[in-house]
Protein backbone atom coordinates (compact mmCIF):
# COMPACT_ATOMS: atom_id res chain seq x y z
CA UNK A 1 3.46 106.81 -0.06
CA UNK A 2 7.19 108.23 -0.10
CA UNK A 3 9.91 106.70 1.40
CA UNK A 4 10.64 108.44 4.61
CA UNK A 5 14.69 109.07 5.06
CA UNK A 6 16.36 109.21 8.53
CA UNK A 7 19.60 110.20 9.39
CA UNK A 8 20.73 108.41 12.63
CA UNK A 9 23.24 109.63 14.79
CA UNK A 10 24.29 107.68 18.29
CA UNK A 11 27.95 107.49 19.27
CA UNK A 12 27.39 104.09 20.97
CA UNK A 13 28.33 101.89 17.74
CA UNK A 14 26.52 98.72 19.09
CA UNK A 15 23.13 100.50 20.10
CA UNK A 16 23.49 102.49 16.31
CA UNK A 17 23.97 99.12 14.62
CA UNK A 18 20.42 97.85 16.95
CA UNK A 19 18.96 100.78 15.39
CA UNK A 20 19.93 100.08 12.22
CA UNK A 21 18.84 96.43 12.08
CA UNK A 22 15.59 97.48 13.58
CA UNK A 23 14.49 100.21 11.14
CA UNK A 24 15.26 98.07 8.18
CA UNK A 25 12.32 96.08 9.13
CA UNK A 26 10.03 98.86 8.90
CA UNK A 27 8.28 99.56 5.60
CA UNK A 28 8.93 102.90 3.48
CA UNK A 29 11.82 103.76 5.71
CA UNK A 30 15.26 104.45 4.01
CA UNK A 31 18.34 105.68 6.51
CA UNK A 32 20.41 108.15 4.31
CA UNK A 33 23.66 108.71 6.90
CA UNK A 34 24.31 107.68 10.43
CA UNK A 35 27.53 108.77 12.57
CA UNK A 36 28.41 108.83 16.24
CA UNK A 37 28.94 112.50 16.55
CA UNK A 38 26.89 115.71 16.83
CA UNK A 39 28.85 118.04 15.03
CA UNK A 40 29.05 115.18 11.72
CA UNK A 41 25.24 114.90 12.45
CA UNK A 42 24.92 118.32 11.94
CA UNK A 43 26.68 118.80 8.76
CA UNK A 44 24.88 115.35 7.34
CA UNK A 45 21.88 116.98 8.11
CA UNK A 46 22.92 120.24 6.20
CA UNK A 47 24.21 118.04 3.10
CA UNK A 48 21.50 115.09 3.41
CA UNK A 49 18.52 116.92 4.27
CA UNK A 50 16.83 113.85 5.76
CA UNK A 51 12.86 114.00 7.05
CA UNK A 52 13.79 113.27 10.10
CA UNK A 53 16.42 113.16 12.25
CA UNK A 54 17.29 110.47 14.99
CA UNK A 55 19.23 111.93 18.28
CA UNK A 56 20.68 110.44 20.65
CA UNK A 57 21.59 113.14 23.84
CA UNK A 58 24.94 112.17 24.88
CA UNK A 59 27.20 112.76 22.04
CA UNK A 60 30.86 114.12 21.51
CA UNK A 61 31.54 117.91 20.28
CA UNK A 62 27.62 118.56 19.85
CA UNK A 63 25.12 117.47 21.84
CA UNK A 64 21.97 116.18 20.75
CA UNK A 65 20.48 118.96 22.24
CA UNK A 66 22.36 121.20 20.50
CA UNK A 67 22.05 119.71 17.44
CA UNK A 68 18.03 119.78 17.74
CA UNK A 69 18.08 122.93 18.62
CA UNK A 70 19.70 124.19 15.50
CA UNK A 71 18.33 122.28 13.33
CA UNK A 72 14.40 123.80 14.38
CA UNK A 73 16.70 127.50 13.58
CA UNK A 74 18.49 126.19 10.32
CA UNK A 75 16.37 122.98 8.72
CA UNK A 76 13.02 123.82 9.79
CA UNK A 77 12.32 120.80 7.00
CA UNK A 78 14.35 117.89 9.22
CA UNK A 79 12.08 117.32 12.39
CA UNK A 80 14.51 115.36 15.28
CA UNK A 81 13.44 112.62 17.80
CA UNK A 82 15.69 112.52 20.78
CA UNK A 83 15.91 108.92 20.90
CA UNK A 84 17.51 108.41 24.55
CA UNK A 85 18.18 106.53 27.88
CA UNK A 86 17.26 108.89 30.05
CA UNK A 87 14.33 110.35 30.42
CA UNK A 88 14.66 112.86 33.25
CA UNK A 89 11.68 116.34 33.41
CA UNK A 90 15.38 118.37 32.33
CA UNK A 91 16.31 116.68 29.16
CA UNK A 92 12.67 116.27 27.86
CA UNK A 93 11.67 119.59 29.00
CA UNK A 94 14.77 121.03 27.00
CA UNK A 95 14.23 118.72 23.94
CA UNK A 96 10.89 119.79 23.29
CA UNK A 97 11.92 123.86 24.33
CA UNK A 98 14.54 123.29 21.92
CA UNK A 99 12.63 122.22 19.05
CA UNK A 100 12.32 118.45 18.93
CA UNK A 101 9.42 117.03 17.33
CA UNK A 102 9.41 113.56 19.42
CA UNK A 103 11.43 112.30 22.53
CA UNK A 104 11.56 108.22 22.60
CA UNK A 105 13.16 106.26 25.38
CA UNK A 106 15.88 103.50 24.18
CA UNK A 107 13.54 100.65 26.08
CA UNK A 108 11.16 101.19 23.12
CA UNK A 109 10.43 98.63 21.27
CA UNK A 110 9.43 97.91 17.64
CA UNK A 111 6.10 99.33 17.07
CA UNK A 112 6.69 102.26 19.31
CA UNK A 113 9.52 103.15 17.38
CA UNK A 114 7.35 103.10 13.35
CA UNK A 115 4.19 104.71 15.86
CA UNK A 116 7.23 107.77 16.71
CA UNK A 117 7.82 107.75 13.12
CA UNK A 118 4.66 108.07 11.85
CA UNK A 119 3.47 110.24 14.48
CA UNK A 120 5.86 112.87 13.83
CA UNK A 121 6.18 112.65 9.69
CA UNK A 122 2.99 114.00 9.80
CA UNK A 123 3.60 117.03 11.57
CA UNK A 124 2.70 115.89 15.20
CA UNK A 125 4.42 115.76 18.73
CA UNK A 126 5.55 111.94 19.84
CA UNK A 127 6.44 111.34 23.54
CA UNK A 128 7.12 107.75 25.12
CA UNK A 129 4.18 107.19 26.91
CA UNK A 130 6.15 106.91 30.11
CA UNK A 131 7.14 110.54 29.83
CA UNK A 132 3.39 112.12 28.28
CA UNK A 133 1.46 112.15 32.28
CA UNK A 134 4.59 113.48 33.40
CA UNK A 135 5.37 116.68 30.80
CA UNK A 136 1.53 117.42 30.77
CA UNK A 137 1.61 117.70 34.42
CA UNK A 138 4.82 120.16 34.18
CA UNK A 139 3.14 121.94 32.21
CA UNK A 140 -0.38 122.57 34.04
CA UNK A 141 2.03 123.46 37.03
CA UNK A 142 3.36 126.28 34.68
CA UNK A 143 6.75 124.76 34.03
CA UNK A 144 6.48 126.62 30.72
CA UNK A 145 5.38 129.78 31.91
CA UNK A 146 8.60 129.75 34.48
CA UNK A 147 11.37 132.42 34.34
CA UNK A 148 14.65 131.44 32.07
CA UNK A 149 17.26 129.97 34.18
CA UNK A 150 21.07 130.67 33.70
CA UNK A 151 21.23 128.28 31.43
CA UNK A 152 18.97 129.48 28.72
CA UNK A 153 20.81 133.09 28.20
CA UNK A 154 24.23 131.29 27.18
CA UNK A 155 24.44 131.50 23.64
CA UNK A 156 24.66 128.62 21.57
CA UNK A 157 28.92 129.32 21.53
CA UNK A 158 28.91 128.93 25.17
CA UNK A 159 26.71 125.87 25.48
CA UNK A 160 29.28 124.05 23.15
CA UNK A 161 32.58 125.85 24.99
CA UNK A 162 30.40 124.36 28.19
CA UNK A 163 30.54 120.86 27.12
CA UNK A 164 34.16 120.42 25.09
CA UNK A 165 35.31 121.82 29.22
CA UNK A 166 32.79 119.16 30.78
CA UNK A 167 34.53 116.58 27.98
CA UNK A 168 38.00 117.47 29.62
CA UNK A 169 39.08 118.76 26.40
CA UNK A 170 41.95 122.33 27.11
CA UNK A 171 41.50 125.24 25.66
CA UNK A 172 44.06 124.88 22.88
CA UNK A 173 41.94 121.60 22.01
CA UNK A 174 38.71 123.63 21.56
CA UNK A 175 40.06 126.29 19.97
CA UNK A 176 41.26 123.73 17.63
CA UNK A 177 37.76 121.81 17.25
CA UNK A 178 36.13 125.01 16.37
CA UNK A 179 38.54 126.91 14.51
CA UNK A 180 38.42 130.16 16.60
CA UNK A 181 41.53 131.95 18.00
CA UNK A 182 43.03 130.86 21.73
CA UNK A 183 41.80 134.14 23.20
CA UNK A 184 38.60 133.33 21.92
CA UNK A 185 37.97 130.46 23.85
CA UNK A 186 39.28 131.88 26.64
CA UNK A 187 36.97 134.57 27.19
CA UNK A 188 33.99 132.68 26.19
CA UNK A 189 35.31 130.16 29.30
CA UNK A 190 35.60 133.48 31.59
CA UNK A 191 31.89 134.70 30.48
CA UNK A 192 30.85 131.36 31.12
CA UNK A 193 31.72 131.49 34.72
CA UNK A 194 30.79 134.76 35.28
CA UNK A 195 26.90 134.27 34.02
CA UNK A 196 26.71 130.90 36.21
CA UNK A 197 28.49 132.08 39.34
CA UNK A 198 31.01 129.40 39.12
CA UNK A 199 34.71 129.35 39.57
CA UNK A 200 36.90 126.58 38.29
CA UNK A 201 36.41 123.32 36.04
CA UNK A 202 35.38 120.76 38.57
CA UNK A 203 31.86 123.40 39.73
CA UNK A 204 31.34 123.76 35.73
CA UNK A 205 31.42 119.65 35.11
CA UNK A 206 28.90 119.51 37.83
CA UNK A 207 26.49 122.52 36.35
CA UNK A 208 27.12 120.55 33.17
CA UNK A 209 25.82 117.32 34.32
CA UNK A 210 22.99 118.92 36.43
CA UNK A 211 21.71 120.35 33.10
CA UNK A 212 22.03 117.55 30.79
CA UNK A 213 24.53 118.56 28.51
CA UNK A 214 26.83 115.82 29.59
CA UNK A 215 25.80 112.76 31.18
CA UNK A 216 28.38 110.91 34.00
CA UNK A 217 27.99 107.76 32.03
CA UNK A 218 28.42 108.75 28.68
């Protein structure tokens, strides 16, 4: 059997070091990069091309999210696990509408965690038990058949404008982060709050939280 590589990414350096300790006790798994930020977990995955990537939600820059999501687009090859603290209908719903191949709560322990592994190297779906009863319920109550919210028609620019704002970050810093030209930035902000009907920073920190893409405690 080949030796399964990971590519960990949590920006919480004593939970990523837990991690760390714990999957060098499984057997015929190897991690090839870790780092405590989405947009670095991102480009590792684009220069590492690990079999599967481990996400936690709440990261600087890029959520994992966001990184999941364009990694199913980009490196159809690298299946992600949210690996997470909160397990709320939003975030799972999103994770697995965004392309992630497993969701697994932090409170996991050992043998959940190889079972995740294992479970999705082979090509299949891996939910924390916890959170299975729940999303099959959603689901037979036609979660999936229901009508995109405002959310879903930003484009993947404005989703990441969204959360450097929600971050506190100005627009000079996020012009900055993503290399783009002032005026950029400041019309993607405008956009923003014209597609979500809201008007000033504080209302978009809120729709940010409500949504996941920022927690209050991260």
């Amino acid at each position: 059997m080949s030796t399964l590589r990971l590519l960990l990414a949590d920006d919480h350096a004593l939970v990523r070091a837990g991690m760390l300790a714990l999957l060098s006790e499984l057997p015929g798994v190897t991690v090839v990069a870790e780092t405590g930020d989405g947009r670095e977990a991102l480009r590792l995955i684009r220069e590492r091309k690990p079999d599967i990537a481990l996400l936690d939600i709440s990261m600087p820059g890029l959520n994992g999210l966001e990184v999941a999501a364009r990694v199913a687009q980009e490196h159809p090859a690298t299946r992600v696990i949210i690996v997470s603290m909160h397990g709320d209908d939003e975030s799972v719903r999103r994770a697995l509408v965004d392309g992630a191949a497993g969701y697994l709560l932090k409170n996991s322990d050992r043998s959940e965690l190889e079972l995740a592994l294992n479970t999705v190297a082979r090509g299949d779906t891996w939910l924390s038990p916890s959170l299975t009863k729940r999303v099959v319920a959603a689901y037979a109550l036609g979660a999936r058949a229901a009508p995109d919210g405002p959310f879903e028609v930003l484009t993947p620019r404005q989703r990441e404008v969204l959360q450097l704002v929600a971050e506190g970050h100005s627009n000079k810093e996020i012009a900055s982060r993503l290399q783009v030209a002032l005026k950029t930035v400041e019309t993607h902000r405008t956009e923003l709050m014209e597609r979500l009907g809201i008007h000033g920073v504080a209302g978009l920190v809120r729709y940010a939280i409500q949504v996941g893409l920022v927690h209050p405690d991260s």
